[in-house]
Structure formats: C-alpha cells, structure tokens
Protein backbone atom coordinates (compact mmCIF):
# COMPACT_ATOMS: atom_id res chain seq x y z
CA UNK A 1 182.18 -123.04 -54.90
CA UNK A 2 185.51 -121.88 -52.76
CA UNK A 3 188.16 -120.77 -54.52
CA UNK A 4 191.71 -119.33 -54.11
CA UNK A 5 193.38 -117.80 -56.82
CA UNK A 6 197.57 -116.96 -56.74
CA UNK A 7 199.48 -114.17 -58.54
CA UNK A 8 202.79 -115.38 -57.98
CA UNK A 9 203.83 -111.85 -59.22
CA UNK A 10 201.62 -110.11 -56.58
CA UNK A 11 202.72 -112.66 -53.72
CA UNK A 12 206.03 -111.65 -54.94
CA UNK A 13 205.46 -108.20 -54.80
CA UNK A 14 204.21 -108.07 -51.58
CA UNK A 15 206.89 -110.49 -50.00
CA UNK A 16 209.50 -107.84 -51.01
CA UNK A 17 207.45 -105.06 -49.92
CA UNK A 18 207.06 -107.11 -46.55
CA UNK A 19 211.07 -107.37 -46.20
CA UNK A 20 212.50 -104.07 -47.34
CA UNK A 21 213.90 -101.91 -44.86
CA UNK A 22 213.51 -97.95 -46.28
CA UNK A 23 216.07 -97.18 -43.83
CA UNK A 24 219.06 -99.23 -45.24
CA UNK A 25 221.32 -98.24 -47.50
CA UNK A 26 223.83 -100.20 -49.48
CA UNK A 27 227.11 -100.17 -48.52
CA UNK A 28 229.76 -99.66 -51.14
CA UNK A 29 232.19 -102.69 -49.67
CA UNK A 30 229.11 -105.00 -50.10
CA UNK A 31 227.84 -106.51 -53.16
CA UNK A 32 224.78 -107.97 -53.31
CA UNK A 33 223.43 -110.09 -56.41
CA UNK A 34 219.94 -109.07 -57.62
CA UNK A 35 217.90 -112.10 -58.65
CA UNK A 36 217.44 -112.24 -62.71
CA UNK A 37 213.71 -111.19 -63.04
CA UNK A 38 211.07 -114.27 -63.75
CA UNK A 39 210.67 -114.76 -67.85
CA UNK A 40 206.67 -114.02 -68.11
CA UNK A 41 204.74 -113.72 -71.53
CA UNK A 42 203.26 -110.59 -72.89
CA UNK A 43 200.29 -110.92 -71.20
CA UNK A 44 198.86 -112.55 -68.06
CA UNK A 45 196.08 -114.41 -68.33
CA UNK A 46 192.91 -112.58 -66.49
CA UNK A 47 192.58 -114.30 -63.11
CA UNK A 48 188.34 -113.44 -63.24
CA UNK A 49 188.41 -114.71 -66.81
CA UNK A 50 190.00 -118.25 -65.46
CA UNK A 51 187.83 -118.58 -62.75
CA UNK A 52 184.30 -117.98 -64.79
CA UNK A 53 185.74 -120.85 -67.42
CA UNK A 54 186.54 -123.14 -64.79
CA UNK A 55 183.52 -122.22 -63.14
CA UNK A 56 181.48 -123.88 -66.17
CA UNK A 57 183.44 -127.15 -66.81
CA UNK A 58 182.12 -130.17 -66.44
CA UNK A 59 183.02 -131.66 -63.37
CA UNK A 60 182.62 -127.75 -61.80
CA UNK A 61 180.65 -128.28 -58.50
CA UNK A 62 183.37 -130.63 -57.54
CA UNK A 63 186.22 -128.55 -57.62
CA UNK A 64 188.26 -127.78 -54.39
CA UNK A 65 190.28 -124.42 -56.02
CA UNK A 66 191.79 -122.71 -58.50
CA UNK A 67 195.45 -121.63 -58.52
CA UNK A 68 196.81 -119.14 -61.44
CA UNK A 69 200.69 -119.34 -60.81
CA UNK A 70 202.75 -117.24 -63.46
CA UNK A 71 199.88 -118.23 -66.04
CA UNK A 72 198.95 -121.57 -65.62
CA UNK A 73 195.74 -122.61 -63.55
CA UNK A 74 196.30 -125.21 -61.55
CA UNK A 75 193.28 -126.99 -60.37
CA UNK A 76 192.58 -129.10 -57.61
CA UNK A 77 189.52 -131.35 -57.18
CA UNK A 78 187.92 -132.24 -53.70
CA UNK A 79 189.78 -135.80 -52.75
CA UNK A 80 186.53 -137.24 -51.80
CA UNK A 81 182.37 -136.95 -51.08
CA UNK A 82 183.13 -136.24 -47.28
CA UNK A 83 185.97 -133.70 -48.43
CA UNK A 84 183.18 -132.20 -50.72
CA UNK A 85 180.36 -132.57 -48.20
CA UNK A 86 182.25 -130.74 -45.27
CA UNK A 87 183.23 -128.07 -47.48
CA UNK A 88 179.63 -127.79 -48.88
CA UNK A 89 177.23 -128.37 -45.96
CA UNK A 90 174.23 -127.31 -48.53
CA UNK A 91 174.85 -128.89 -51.18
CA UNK A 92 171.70 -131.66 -51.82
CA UNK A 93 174.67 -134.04 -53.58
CA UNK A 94 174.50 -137.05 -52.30
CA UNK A 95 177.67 -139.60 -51.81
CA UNK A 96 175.83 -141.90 -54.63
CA UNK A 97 175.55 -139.03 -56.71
CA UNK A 98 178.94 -137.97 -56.28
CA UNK A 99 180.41 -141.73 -57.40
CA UNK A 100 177.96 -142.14 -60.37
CA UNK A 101 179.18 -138.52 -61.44
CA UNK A 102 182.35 -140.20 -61.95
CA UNK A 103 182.21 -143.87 -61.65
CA UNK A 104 184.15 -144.45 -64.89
CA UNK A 105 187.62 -143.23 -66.19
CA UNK A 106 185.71 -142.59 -69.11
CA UNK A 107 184.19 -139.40 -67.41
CA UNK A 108 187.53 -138.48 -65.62
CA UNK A 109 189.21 -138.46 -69.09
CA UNK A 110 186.81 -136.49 -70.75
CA UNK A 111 186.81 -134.01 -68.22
CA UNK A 112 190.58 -133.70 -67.71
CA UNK A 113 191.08 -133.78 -71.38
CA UNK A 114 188.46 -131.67 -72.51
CA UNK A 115 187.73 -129.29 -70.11
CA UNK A 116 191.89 -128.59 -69.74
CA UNK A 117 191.78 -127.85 -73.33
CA UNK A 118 189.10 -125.55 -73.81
CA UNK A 119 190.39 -123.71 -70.64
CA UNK A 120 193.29 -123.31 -72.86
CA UNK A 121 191.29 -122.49 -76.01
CA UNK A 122 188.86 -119.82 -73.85
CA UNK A 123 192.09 -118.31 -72.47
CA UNK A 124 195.40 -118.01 -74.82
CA UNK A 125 197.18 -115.69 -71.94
CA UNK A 126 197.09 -119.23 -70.35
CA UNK A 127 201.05 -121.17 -70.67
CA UNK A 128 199.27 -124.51 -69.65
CA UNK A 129 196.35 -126.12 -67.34
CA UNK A 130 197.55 -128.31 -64.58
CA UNK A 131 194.33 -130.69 -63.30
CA UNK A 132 194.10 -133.36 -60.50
CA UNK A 133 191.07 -135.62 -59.36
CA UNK A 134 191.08 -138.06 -56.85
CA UNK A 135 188.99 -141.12 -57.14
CA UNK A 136 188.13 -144.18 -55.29
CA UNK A 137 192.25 -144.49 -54.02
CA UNK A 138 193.43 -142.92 -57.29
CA UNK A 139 194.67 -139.60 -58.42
CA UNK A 140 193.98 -138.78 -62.10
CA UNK A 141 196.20 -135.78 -63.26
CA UNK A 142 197.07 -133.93 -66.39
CA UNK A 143 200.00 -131.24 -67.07
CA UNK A 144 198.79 -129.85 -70.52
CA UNK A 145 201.58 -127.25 -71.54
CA UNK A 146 200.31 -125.03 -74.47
CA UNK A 147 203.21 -125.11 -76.63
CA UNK A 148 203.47 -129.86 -76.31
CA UNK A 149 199.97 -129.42 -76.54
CA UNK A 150 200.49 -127.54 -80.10
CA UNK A 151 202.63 -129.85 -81.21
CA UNK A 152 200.89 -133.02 -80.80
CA UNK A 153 197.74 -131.36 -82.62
CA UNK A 154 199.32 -129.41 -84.74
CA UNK A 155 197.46 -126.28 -84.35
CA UNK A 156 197.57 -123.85 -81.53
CA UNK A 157 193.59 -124.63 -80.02
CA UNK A 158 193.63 -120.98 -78.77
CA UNK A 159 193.15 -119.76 -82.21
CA UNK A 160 189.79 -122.24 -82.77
CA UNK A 161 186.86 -120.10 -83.82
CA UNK A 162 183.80 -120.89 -80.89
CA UNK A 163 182.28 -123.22 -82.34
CA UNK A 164 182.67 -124.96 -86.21
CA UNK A 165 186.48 -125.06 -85.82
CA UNK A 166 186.40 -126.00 -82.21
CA UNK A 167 183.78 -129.42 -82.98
CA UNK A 168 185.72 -129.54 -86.18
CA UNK A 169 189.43 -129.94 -85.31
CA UNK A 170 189.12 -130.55 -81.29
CA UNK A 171 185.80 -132.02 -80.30
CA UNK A 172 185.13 -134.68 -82.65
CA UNK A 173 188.64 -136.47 -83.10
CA UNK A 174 189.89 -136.09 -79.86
CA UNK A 175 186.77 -135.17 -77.17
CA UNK A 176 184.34 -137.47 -78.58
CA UNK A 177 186.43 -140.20 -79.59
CA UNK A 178 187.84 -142.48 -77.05
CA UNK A 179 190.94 -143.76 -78.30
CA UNK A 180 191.87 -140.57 -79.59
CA UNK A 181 191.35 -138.70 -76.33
CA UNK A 182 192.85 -141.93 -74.26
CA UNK A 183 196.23 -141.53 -76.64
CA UNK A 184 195.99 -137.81 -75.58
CA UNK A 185 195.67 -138.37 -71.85
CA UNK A 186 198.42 -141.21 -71.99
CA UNK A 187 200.62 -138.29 -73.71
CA UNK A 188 199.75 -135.96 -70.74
CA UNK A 189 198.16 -137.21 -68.33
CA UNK A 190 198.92 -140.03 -65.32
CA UNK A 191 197.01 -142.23 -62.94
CA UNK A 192 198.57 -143.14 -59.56
C-alpha cells in the first residue's frame, strides 16, 4: 500500500531553509513582521505509529494515502476499482470484490466511524482524523476533531483501556449499533 505522509512542520522547515539568504542582513530602516509561530500541542503524534494503525483498519488495502498535517491524519481512499487497480497492478482484487467490499453505507459507516475513532483512541498525540471514500458517484467523509468528539461521548476515547473499556463504552453503543453510529456519522460526517 502507497503512502505519503506530511510534517507540515518539516515542509515548513525546509521551505525556510530553501529561501533564506545567509548573506543578507537586515537593514535597520526596514521592518519586517515575523509570522506568530503555529499553536501545536505538547506532542506530535508519531508519523510510523499513524501509519501502522491505519495500516490495520478495515477498509486498509483500499486506501490511496495518508497525510499527518500538524497532527491530524488525513486519509484519502482510492476514488474507484480502476484507480485502485492501476495503482496496484498485483493485487488479485477483483472489481466485484472491490463493490461487495463496500456495497452498503452500512460498511462505509462503520469504517469511517470506527476505524476514525480508534485511530484516535490508538493515538492521543492525534488533534482529529479527517477520512474520505468515494463510492459509486458519492464521496463519504468524516472530520472527527478530538475535543467535539469528547464532547458528544463524554469521555476522551484516548484514555479507553484496549479492550473491556473500549467494547464497553465505544464498541457496543456506538460501533455495533446502527442508529447510534448513524447519529454519530450525521454529527460528523457528510455524503455528497
């Protein structure tokens, strides 16, 4: 699986590396403004970390990339089977496969919903997860934020213990039951 990860601090660091000139020196009858430095939280999320969680979500194989932009992962699902194909020549996926993988919203919910939030639970660095999948003329998205997404629980799901806590207050009202999940996507999540 391709992906491309983005440190928006490192692109950063390297544009203004790129554009400095070690030979000019400010002039005293010029002021220039420095830009106010980018808020960021105590600690960025571990780009390797991100990627070997995404790697494992349901839905994975069909995943075009992975962007981790000032610590939220933004991913990006392969538009369609040819899109998927041409980008994995190998792959022994076939097009009816690739439809019955996601033939109902039921599927694309779970995995936006549930997947998005344990990428959130597996990795608290992580501000928010940003997912789109395009299906059959339509583009399913969600923009979870981790601090909207605390409120409408009411508990932050990167402190969940693995497993009890996780099926407990996550998994079984919300992942496993559909109106509960739906009322979650609705909250976050669009179709276009």
């Amino acid at each position: 699986m391709k992906k491309l990860i983005i440190s928006t601090s490192l692109l950063s660091a390297l544009l203004l590396g790129a554009c400095s000139d070690e030979d000019s020196k400010p002039n005293s009858e010029t002021t220039v403004e420095q830009p106010e430095a980018p808020i960021k939280s105590e600690k960025n999320a571990d780009e390797d970390e991100v990627i070997a969680n995404v790697e494992v979500m349901t839905g994975g194989s069909f995943i075009k990339n992975v962007l981790l932009v000032e610590n939220l992962a933004v991913i990006n699902f392969y538009d369609n089977f040819d899109t998927y194909k041409a980008a994995n020549p190998d792959s022994n996926v076939t097009e009816e496969d690739y439809k019955l993988y996601f033939e109902t919203s039921d599927t694309i919910d779970r995995i936006l919903v549930t997947e998005s939030v344990r990428l959130l639970r597996k990795t608290p660095e992580l501000s928010g997860v940003k997912v789109t999948l395009p299906y059959e003329g339509k583009v399913y998205s969600i923009d979870l934020n981790r601090d909207s997404l605390t409120e409408y629980l009411g508990f932050d799901v990167g402190e969940l213990a693995e497993n009890k806590d996780w099926n407990e207050k996550f998994m079984v009202p919300y992942g496993d039951d559909d109106l509960n999940r739906k009322k979650l996507f609705n909250e976050f999540g669009t179709v276009n």
